[in-house]
N, C-alpha and C. Protein backbone atom coordinates (compact mmCIF):
# COMPACT_ATOMS: atom_id res chain seq x y z
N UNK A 1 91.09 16.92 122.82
CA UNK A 1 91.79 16.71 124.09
C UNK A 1 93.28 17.05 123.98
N UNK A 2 94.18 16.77 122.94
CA UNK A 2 95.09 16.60 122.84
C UNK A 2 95.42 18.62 122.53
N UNK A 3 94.37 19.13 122.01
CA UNK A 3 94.89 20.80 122.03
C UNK A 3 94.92 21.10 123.54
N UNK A 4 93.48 20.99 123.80
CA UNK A 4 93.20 21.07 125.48
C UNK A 4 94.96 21.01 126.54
N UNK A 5 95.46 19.61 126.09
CA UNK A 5 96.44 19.23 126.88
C UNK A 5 97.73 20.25 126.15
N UNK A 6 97.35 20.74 124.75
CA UNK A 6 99.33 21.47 124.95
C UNK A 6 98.49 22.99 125.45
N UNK A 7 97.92 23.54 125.81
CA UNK A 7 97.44 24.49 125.96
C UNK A 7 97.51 24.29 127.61
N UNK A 8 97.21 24.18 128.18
CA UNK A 8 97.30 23.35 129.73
C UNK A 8 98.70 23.34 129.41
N UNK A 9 99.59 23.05 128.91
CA UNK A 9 100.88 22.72 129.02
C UNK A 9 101.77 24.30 128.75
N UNK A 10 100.75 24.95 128.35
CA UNK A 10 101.72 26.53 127.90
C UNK A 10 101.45 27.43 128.78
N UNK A 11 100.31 27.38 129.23
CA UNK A 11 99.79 27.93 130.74
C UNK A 11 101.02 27.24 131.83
N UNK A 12 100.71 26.05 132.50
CA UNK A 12 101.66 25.78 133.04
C UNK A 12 102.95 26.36 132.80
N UNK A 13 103.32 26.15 131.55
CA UNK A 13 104.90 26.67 131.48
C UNK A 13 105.16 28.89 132.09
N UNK A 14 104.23 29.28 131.60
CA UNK A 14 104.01 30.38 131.93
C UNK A 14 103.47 30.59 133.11
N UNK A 15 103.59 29.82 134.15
CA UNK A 15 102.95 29.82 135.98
C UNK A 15 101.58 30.39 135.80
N UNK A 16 100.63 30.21 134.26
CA UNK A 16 98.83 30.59 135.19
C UNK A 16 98.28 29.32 135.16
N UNK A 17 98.93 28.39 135.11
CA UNK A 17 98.11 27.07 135.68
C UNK A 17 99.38 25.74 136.85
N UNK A 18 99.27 25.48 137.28
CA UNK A 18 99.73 24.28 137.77
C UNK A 18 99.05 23.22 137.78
N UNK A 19 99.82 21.68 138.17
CA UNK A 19 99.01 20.59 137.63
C UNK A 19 99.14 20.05 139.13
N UNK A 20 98.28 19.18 139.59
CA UNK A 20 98.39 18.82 140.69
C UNK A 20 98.22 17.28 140.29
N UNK A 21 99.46 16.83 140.91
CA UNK A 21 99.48 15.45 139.92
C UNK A 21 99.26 14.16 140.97
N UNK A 22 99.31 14.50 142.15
CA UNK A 22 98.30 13.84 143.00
C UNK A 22 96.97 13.11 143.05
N UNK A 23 96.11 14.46 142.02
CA UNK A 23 94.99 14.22 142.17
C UNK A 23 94.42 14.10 140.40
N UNK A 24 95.86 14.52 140.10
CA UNK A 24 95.74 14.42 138.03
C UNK A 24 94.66 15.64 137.78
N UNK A 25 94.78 16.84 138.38
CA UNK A 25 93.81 18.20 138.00
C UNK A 25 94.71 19.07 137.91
N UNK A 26 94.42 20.09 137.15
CA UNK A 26 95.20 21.57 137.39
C UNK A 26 94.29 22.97 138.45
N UNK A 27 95.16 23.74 139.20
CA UNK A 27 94.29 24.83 139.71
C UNK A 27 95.41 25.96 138.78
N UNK A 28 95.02 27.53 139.33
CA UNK A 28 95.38 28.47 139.02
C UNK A 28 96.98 29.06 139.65
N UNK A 29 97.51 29.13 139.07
CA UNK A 29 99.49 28.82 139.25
C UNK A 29 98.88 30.47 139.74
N UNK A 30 100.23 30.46 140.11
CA UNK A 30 101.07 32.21 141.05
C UNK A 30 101.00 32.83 139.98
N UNK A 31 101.58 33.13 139.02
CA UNK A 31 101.80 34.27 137.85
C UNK A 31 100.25 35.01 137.57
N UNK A 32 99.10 33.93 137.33
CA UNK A 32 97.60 34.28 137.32
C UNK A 32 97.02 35.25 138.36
N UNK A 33 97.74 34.49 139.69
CA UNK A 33 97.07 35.52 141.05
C UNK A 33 98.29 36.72 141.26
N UNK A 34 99.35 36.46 140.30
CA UNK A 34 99.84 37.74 141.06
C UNK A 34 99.28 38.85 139.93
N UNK A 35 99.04 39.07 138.71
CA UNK A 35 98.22 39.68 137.97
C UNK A 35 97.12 39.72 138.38
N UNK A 36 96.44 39.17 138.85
CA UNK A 36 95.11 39.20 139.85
C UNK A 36 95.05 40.14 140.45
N UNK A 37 96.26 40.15 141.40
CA UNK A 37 96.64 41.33 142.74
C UNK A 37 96.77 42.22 141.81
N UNK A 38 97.48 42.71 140.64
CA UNK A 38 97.61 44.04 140.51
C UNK A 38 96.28 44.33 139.77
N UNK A 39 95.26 44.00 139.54
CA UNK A 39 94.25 44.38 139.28
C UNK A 39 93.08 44.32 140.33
N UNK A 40 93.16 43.37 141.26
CA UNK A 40 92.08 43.61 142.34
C UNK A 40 92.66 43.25 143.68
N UNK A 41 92.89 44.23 144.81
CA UNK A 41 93.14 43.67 146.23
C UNK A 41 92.41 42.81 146.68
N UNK A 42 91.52 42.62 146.36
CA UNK A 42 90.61 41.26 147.34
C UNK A 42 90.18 40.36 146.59
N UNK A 43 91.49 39.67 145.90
CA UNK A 43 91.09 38.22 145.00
C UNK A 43 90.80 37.17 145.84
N UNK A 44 90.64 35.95 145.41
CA UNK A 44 90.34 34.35 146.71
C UNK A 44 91.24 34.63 147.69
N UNK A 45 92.73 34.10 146.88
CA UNK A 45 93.40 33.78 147.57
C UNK A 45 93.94 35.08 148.84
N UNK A 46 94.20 36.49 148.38
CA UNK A 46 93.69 37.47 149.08
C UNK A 46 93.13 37.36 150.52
N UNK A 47 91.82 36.77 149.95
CA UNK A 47 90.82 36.90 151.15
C UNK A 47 91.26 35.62 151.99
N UNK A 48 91.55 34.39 151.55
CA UNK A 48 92.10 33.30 152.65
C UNK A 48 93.28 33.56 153.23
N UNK A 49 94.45 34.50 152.58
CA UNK A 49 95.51 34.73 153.58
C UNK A 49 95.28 35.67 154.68
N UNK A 50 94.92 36.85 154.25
CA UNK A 50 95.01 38.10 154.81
C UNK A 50 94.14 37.87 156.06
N UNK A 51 93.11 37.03 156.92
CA UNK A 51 92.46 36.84 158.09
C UNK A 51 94.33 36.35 159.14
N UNK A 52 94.61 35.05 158.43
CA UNK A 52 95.93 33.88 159.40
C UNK A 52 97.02 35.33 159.41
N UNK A 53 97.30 36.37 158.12
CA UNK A 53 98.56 37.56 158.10
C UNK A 53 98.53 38.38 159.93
N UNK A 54 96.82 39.01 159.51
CA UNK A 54 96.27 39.56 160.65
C UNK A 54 96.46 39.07 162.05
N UNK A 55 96.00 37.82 162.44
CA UNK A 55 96.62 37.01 163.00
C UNK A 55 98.04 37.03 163.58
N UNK A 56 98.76 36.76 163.00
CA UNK A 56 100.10 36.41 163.01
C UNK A 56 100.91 38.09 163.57
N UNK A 57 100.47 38.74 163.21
CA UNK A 57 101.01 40.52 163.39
C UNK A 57 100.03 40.79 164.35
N UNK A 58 99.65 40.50 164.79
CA UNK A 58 98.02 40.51 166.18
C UNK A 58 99.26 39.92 167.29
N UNK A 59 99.84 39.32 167.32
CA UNK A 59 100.39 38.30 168.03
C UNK A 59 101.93 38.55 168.15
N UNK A 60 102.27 39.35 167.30
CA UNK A 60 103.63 39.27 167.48
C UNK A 60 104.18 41.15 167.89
N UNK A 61 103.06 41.90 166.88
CA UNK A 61 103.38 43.08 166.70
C UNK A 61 104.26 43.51 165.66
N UNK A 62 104.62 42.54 164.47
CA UNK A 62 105.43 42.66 163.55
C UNK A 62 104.89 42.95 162.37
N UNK A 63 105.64 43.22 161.36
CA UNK A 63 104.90 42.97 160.02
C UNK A 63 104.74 41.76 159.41
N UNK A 64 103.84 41.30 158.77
CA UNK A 64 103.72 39.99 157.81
C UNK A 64 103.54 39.85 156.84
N UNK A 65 104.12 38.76 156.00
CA UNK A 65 103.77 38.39 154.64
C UNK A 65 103.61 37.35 154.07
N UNK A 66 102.69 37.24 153.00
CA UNK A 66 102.36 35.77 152.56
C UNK A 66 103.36 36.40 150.75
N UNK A 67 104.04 35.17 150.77
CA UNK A 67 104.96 35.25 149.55
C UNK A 67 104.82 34.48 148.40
N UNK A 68 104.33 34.65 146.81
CA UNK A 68 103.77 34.03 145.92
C UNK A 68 104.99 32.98 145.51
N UNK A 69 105.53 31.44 145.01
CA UNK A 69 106.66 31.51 144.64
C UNK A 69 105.47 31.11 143.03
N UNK A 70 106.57 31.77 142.50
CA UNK A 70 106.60 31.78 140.65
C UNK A 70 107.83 30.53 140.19
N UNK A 71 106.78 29.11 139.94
CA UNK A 71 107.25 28.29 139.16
C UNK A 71 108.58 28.49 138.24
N UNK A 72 107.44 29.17 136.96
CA UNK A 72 108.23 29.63 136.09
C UNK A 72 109.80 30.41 135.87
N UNK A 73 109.35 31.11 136.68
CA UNK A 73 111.09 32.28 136.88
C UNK A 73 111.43 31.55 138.25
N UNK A 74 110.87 30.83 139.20
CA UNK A 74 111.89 30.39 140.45
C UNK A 74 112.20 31.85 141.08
N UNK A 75 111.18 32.61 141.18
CA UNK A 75 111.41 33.45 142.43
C UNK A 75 110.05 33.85 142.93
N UNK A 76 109.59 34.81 143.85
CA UNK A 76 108.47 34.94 144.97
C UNK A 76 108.26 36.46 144.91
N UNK A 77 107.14 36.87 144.74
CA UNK A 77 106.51 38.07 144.30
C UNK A 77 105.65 37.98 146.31
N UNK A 78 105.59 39.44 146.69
CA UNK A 78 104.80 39.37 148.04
C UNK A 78 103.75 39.84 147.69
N UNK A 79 102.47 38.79 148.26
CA UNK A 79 101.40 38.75 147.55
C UNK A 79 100.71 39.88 148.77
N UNK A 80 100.66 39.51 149.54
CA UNK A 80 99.53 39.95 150.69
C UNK A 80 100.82 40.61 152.37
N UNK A 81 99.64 41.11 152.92
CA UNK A 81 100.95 41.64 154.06
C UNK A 81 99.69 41.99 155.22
N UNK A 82 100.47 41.97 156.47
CA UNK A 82 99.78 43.35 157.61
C UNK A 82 100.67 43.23 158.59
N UNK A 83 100.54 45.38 158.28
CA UNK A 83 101.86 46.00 158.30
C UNK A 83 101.47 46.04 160.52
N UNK A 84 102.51 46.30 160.88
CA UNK A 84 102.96 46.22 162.22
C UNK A 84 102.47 47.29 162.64
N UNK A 85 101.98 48.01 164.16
CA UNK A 85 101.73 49.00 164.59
C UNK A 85 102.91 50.07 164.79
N UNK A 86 103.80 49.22 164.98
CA UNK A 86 105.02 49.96 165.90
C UNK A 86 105.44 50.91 165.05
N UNK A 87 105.91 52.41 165.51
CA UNK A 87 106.14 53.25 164.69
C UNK A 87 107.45 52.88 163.84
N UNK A 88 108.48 52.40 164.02
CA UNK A 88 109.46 51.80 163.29
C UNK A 88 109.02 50.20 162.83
N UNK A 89 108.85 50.49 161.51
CA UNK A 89 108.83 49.17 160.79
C UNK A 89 108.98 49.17 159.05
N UNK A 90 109.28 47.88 158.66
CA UNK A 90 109.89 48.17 157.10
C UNK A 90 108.63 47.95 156.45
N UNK A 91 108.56 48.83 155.67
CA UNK A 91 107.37 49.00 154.56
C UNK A 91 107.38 48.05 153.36
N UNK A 92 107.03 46.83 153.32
CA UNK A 92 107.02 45.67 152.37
C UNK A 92 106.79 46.22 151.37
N UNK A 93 106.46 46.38 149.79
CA UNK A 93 106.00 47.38 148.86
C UNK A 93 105.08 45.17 148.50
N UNK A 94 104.43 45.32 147.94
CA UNK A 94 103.39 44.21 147.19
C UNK A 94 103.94 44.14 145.73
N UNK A 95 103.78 42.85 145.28
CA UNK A 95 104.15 42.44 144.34
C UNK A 95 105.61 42.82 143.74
N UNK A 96 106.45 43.01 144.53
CA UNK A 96 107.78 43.17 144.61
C UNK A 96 108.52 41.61 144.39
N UNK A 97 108.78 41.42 143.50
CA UNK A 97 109.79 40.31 143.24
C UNK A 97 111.17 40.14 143.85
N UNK A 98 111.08 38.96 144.10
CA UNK A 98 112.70 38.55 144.97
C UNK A 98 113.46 37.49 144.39
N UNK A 99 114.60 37.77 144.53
CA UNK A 99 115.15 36.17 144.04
C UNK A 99 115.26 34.82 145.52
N UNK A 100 114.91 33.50 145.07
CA UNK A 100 115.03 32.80 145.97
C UNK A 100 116.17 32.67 146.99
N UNK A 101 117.00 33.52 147.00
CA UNK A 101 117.93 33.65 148.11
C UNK A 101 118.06 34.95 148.57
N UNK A 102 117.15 35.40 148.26
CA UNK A 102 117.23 37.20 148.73
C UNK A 102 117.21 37.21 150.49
N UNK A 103 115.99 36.01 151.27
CA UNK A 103 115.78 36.17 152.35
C UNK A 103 114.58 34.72 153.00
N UNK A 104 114.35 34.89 153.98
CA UNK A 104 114.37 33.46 154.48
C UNK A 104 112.60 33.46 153.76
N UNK A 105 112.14 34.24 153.12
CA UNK A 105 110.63 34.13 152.72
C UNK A 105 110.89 32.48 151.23
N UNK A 106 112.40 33.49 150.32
CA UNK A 106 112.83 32.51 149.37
C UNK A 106 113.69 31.19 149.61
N UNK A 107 114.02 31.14 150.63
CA UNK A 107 115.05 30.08 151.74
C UNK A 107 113.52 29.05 152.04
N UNK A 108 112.73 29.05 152.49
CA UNK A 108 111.77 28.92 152.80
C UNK A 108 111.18 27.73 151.80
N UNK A 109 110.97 28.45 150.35
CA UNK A 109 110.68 27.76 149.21
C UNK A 109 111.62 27.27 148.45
N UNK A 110 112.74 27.05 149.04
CA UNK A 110 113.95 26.50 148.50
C UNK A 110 114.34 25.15 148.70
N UNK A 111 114.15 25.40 150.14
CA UNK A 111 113.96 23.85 151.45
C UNK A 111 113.12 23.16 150.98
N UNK A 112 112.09 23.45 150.59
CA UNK A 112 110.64 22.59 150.32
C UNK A 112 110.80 22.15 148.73
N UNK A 113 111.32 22.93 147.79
CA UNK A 113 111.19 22.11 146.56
C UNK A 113 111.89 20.98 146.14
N UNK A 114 111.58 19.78 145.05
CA UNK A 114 112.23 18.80 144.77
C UNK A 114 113.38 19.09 144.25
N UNK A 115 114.17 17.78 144.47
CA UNK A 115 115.84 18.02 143.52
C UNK A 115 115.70 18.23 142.50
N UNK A 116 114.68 17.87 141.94
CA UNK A 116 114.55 18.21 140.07
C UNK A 116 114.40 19.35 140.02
N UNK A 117 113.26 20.03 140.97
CA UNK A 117 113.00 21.71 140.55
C UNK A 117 114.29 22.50 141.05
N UNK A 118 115.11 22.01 142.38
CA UNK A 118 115.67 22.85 142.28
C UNK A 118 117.33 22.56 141.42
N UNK A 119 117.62 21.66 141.14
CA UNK A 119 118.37 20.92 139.80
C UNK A 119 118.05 22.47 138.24
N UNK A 120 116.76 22.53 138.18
CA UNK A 120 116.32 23.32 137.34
C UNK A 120 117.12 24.51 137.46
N UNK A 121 116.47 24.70 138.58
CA UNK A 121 116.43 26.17 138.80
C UNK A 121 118.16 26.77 138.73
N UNK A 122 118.62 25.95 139.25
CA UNK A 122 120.73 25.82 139.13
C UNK A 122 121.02 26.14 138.16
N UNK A 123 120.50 24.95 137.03
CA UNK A 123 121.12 24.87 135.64
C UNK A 123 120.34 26.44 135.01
N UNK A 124 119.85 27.13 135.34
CA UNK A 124 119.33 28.50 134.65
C UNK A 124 119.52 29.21 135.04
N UNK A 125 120.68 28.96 136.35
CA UNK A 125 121.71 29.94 137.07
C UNK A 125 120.78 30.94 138.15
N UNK A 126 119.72 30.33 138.67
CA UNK A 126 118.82 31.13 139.50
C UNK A 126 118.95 30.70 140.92
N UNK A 127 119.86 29.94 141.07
CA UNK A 127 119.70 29.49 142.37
C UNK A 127 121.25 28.86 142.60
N UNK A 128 122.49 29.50 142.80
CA UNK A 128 123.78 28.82 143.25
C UNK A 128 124.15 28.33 144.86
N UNK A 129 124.88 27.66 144.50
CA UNK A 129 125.57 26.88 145.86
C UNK A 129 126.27 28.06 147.05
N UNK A 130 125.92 29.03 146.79
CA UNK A 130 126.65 30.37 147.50
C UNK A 130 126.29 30.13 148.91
N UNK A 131 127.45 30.73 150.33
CA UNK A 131 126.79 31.10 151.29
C UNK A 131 125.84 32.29 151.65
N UNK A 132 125.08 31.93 152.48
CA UNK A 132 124.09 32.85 152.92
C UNK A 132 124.64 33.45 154.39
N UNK A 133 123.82 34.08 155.56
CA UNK A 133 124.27 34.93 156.55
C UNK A 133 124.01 33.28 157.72
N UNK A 134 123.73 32.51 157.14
CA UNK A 134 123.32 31.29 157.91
C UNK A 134 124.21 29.93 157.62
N UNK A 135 125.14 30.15 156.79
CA UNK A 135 126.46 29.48 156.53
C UNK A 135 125.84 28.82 154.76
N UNK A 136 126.50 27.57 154.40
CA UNK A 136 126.40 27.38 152.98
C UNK A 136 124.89 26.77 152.70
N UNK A 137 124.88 26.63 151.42
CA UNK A 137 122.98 27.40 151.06
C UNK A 137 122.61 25.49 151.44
N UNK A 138 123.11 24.46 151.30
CA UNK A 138 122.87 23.20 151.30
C UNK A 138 122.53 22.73 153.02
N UNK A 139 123.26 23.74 153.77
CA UNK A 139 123.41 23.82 155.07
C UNK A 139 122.60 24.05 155.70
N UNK A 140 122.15 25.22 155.26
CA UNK A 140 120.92 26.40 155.20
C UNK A 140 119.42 25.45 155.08
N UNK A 141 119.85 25.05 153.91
CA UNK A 141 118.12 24.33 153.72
C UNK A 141 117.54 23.32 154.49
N UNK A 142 118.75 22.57 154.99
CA UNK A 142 118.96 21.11 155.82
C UNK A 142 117.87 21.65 157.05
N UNK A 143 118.68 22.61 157.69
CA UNK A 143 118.67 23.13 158.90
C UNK A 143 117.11 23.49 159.01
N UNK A 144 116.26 24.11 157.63
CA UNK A 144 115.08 24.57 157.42
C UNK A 144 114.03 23.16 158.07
N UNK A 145 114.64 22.24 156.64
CA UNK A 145 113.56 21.36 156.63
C UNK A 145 113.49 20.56 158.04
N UNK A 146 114.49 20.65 158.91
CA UNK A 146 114.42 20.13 160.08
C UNK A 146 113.40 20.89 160.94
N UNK A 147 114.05 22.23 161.17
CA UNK A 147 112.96 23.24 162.08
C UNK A 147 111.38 23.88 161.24
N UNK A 148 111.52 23.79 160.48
CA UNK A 148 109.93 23.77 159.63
C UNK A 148 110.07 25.11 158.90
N UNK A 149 110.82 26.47 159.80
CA UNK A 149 111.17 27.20 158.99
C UNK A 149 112.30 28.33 158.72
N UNK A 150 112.28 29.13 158.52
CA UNK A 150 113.93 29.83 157.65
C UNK A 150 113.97 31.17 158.34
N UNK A 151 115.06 31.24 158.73
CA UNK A 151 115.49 32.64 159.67
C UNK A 151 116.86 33.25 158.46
N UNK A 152 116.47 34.35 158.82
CA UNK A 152 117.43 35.67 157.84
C UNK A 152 117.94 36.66 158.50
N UNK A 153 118.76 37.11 158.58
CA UNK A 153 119.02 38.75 158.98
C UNK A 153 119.99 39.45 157.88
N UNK A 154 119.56 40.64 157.54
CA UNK A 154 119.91 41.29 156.35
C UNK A 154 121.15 42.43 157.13
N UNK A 155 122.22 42.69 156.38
CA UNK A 155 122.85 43.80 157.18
C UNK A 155 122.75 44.94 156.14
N UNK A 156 123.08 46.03 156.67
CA UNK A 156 122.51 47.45 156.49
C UNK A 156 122.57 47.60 154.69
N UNK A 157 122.57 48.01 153.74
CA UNK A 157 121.13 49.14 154.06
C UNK A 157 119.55 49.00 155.13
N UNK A 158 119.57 47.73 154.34
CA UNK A 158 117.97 47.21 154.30
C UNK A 158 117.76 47.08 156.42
N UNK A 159 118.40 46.54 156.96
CA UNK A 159 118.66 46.34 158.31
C UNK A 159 117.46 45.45 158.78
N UNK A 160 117.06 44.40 157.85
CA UNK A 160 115.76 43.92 158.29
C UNK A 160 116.27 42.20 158.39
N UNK A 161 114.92 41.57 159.20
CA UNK A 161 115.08 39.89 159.91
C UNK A 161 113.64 39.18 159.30
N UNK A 162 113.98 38.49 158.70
CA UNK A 162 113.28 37.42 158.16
C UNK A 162 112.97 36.38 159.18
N UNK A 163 111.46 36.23 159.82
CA UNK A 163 111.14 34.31 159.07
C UNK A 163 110.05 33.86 159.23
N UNK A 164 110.55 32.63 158.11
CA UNK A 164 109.30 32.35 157.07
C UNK A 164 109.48 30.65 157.29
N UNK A 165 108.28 30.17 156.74
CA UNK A 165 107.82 29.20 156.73
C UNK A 165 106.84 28.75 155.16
N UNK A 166 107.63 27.73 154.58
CA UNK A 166 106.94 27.26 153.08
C UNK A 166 105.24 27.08 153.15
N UNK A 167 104.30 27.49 152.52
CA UNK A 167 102.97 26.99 152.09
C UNK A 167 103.52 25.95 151.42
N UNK A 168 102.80 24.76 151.65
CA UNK A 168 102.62 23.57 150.54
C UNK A 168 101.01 23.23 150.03
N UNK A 169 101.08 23.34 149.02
CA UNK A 169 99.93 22.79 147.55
C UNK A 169 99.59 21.13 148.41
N UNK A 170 98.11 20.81 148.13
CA UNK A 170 97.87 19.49 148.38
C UNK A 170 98.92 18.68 147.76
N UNK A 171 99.46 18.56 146.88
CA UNK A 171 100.52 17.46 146.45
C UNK A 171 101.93 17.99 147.11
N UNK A 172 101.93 18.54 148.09
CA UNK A 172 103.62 18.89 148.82
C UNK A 172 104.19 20.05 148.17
N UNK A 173 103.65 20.37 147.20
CA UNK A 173 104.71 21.42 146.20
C UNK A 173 104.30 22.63 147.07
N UNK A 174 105.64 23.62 146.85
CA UNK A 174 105.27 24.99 147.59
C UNK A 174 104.70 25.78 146.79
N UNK A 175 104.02 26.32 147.07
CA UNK A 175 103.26 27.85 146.67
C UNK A 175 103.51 28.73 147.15
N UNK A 176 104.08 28.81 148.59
CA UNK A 176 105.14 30.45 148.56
C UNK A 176 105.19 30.12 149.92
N UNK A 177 105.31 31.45 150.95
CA UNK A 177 105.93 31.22 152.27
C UNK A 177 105.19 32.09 153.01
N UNK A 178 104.76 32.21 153.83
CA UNK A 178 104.25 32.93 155.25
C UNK A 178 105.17 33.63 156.23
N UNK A 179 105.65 34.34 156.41
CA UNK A 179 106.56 34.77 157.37
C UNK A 179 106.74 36.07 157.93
N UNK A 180 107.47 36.54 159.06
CA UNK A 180 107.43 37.93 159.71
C UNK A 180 108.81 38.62 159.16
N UNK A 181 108.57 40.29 159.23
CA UNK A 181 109.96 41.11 158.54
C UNK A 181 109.90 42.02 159.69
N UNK A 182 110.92 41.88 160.31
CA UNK A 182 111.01 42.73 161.59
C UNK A 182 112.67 43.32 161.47
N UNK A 183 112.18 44.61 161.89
CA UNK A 183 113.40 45.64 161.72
C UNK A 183 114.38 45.28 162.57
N UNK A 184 116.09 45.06 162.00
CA UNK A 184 116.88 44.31 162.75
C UNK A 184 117.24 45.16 164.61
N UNK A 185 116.90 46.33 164.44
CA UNK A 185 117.24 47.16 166.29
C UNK A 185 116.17 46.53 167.38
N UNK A 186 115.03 45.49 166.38
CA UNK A 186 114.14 45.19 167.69
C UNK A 186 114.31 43.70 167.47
N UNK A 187 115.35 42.41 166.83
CA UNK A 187 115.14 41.34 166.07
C UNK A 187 115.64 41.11 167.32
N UNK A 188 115.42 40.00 168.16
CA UNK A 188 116.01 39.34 169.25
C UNK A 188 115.82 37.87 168.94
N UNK A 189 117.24 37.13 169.68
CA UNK A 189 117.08 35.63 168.97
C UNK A 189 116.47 34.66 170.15
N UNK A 190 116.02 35.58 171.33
CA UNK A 190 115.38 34.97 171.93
C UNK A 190 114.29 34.47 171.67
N UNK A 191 113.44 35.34 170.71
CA UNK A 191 112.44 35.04 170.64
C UNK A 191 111.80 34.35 168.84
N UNK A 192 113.24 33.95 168.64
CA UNK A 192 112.89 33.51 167.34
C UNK A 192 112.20 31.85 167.36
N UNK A 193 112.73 31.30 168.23
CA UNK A 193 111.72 30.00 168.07
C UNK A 193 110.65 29.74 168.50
N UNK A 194 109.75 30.88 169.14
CA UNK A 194 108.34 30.78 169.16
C UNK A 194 108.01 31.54 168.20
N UNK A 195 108.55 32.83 167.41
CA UNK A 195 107.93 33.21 166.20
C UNK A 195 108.01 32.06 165.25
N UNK A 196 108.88 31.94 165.28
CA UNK A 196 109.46 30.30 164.11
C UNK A 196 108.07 29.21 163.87
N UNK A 197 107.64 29.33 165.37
CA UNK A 197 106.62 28.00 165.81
C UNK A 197 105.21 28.96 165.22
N UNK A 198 105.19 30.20 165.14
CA UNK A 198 103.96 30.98 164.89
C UNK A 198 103.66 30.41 163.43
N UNK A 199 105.01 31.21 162.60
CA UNK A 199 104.72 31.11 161.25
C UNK A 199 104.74 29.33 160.30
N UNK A 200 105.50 28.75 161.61
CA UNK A 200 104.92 27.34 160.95
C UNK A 200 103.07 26.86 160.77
N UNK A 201 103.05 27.28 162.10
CA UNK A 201 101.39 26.58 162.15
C UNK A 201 100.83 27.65 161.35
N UNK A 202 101.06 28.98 160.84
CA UNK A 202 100.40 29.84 159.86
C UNK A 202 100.13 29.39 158.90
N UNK A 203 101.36 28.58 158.33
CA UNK A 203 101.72 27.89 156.75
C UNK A 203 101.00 27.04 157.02
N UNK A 204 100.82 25.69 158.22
CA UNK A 204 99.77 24.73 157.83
C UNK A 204 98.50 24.89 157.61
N UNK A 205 98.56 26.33 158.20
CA UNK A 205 96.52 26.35 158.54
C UNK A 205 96.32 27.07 156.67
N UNK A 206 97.37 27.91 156.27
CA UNK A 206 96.58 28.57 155.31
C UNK A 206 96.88 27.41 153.85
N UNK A 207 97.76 26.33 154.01
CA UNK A 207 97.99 25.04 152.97
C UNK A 207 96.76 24.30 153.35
N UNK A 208 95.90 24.48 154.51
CA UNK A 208 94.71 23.42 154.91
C UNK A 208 93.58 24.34 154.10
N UNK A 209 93.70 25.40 154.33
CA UNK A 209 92.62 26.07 153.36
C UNK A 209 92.70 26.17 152.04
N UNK A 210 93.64 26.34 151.29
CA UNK A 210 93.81 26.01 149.67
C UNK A 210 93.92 24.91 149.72
């Protein structure tokens, strides 16, 4: 038992296991499924996002993405997507790594983690007190966990608008974020708090299915 448990403990440390300490079990951490993805497009988790993605870009006309967050390194690999009709739209690339403040997908899973994880994540210099396009990052997250989820707008090169909403793991912990990337010439802030309200109930329905 006691190998069992440091072995379970080196997995964990390396994001292919997490422990769900709720229920005192481990499932299969982000680092596992995002190697997953680059070896097969239609893994589990795959197949449970990509129906709510469809969905969500059915409804809005945008692009979407479900965003892995990685324990271990404290940043979010984009696991799954569906891309927008409209002839102008930004081409997500998959399994593209971000840092947790790149955009409101990592804003998202920032809001939602504990002071300890994100305490961690500080002290290993992955996550500073910096402002964002939404004023200072403490400000930023407040504002999240109130409205459920995280708005971005990027200025040029990239010219793209974030938002996202945290997945949470049966024990509260995030597992990544759900959210729309819409090219900033069509981003209107009129209509950000019913997308806002989209990609929240996205995140609950696809945290009710894992």
């Amino acid at each position: 038992m006691s190998t069992t448990h440091r072995l379970l403990d080196l997995l964990s440390e390396s994001g292919f296991v997490q422990r769900i300490a709720k229920i005192h079990k481990y499932s299969l951490g982000p680092d596992f499924l995002r190697i997953a993805a680059t070896t097969t497009y239609k893994n589990p988790l795959h197949r449970i996002v990509q129906p709510t993605l469809n969905d969500l870009t059915e409804r809005t006309d945008e692009t979407s993405a479900f965003a892995l967050y990685h324990q271990s390194r404290h940043d979010i690999s984009y696991h799954a997507k569906a891309d927008s009709r409209q002839p102008l739209r930004f081409r997500l690339p998959l399994n593209q790594r971000e840092h947790l403040q790149s955009n409101a997908f990592g804003h998202a899973v920032l809001a939602s983690l504990s002071d300890a994880a994100r305490d961690s994540a500080a002290s290993a210099g992955l996550v500073l007190p910096k402002a964002t396009d939404g004023g200072l990052l403490d400000m930023v997250l407040q504002r999240i966990r109130d409205e459920g989820y995280a708005v971005s707008k990027e200025n040029e090169p990239s010219g793209v608008a974030y938002i996202a909403a945290p997945v949470r793991a049966i024990d509260d912990s995030p597992l990544g974020a759900i959210g729309l990337v819409i090219p900033v010439v069509r981003f209107e802030r009129s209509k950000v708090e019913a997308y806002g309200a989209l990609v929240f109930e996205a995140a609950k329905k696809i945290g009710n299915l894992l």
